[in-house]
Structures are given as C-alpha cells and as structure tokens.
N, C-alpha and C. Protein backbone atom coordinates (compact mmCIF):
# COMPACT_ATOMS: atom_id res chain seq x y z
N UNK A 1 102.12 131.22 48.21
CA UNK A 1 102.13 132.62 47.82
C UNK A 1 103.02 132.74 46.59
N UNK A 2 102.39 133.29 45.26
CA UNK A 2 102.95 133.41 44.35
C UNK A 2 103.70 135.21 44.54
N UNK A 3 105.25 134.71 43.61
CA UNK A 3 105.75 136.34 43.46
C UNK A 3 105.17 136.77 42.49
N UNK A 4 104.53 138.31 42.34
CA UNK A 4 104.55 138.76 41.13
C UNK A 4 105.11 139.85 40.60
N UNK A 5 105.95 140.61 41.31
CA UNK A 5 106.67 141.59 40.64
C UNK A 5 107.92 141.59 42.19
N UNK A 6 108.78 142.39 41.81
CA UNK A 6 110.09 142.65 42.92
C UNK A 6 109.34 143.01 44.19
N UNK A 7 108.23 143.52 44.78
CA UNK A 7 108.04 144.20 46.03
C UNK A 7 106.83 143.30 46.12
N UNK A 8 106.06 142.73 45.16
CA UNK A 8 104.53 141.90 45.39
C UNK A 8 104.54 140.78 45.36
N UNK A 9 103.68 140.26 46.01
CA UNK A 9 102.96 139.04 46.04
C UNK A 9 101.69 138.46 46.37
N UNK A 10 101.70 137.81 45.59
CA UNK A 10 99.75 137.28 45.97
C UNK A 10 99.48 136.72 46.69
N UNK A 11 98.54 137.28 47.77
CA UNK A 11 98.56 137.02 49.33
C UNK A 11 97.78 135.41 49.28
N UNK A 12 98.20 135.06 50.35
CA UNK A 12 97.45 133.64 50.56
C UNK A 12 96.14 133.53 50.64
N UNK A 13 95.24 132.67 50.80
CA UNK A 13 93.82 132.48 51.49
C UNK A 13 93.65 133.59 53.01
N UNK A 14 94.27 132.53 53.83
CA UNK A 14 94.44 133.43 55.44
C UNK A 14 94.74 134.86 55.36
N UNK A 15 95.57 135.60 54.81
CA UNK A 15 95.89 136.68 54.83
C UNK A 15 94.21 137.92 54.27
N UNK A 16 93.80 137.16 52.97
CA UNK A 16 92.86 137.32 52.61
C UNK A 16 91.32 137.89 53.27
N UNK A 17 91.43 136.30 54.39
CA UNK A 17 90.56 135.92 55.59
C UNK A 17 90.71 137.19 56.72
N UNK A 18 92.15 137.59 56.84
CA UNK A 18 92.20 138.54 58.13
C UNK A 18 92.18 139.80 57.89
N UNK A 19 92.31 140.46 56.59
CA UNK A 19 91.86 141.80 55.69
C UNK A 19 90.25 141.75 55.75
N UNK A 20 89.50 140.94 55.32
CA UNK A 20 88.19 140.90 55.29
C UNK A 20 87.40 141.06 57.18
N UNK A 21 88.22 140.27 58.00
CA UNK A 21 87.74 140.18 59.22
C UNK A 21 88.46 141.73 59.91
N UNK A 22 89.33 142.48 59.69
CA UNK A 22 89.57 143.67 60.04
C UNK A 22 89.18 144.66 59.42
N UNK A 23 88.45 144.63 58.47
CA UNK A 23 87.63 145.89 57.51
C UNK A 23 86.38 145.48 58.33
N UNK A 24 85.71 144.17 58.27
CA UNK A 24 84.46 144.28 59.68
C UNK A 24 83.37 143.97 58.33
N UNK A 25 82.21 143.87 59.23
CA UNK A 25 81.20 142.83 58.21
C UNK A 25 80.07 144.25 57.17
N UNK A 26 80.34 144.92 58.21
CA UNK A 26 79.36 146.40 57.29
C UNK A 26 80.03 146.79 56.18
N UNK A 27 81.14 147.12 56.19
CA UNK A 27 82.17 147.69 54.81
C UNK A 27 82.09 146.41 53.88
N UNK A 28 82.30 144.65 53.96
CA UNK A 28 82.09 144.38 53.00
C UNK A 28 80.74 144.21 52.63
N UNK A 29 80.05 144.68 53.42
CA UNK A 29 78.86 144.38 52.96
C UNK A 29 78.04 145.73 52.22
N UNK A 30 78.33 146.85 52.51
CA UNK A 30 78.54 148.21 51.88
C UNK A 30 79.37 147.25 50.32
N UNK A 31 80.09 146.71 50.48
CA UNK A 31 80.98 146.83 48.81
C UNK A 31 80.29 145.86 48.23
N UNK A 32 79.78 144.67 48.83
CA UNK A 32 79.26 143.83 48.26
C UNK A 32 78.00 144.34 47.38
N UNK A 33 77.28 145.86 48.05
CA UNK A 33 76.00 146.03 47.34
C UNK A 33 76.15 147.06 46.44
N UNK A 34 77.43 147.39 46.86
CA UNK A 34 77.71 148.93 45.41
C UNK A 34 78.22 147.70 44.04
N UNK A 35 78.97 146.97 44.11
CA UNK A 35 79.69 146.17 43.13
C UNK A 35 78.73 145.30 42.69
N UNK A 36 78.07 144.37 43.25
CA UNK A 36 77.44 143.35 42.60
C UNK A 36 76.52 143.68 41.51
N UNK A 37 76.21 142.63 40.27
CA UNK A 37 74.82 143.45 39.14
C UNK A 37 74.80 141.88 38.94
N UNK A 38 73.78 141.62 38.35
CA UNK A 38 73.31 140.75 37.52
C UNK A 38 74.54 140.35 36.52
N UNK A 39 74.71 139.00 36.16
CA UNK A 39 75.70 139.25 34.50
C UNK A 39 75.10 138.81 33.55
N UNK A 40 73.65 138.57 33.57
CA UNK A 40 72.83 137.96 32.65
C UNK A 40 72.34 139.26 32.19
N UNK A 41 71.30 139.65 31.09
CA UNK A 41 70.71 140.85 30.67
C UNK A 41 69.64 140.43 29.79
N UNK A 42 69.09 140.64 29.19
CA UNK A 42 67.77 140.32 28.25
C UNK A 42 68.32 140.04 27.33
N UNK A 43 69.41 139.82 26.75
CA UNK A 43 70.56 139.47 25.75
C UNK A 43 70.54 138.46 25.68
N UNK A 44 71.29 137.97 26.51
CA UNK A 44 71.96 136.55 27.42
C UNK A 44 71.02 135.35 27.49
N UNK A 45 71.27 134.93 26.75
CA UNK A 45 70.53 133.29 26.26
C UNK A 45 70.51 132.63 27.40
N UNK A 46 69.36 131.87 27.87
CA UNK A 46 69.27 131.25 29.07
C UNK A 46 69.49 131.95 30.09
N UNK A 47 69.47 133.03 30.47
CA UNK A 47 69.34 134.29 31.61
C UNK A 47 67.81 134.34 32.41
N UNK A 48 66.76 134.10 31.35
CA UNK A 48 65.38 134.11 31.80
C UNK A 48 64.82 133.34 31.69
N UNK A 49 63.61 132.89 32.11
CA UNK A 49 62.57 131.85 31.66
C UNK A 49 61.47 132.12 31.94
N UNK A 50 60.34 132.58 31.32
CA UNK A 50 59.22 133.10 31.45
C UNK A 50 59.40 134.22 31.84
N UNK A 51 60.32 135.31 31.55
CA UNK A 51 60.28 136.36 32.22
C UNK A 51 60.82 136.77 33.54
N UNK A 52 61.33 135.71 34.04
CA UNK A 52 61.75 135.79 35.32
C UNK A 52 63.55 135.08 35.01
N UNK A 53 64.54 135.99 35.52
CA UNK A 53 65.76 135.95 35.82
C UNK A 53 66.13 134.29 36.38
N UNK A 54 67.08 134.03 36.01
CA UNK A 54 67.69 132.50 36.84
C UNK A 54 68.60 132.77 37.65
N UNK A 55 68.55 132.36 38.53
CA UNK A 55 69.86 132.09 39.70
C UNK A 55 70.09 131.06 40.13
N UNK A 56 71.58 130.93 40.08
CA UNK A 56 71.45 129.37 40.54
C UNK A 56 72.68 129.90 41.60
C-alpha cells in the first residue's frame, strides 16, 4: 500500500476485491455498462477491417 497524501492511501488488491464484492454484482455491472465505449472510432488506424470493429 502506497501513501499518497497525510490521510490517503492506495488501497491494496484485496481491499479492492472486498469493495467490489460488497457493492454486489448488479451495481458493477450497472457501472460497467454506463462507463464502458469503444476507444477505437473510424479515426483510429487499425480499429476496423472491412468495416467491422476489432476486439481483441
């Protein structure tokens, strides 16, 4: 656990693990679908191929 200011610190893995398992699997999964987008765009070189998006 790193300090980063007088009162904070950057929580470990586990701590991480037991915030996620006490918010419960619907809320992150509610945040997972408001937050997530694509980061590729019709811009983005190597994003498409034939028209169709890549995911890897």
């Amino acid at each position: 656990m790193g300090k980063v200011g007088k009162y904070w610190r950057i929580p470990c893995k586990s701590a991480l693990t037991q915030a996620r398992q006490r918010l419960g699997a619907r809320v992150m999964s509610d945040l997972f679908h408001r937050l997530v987008r694509p980061m590729g765009t019709t811009e983005t070189l190597e994003a498409f191929l034939n028209g169709l998006r890549i995911v890897y």
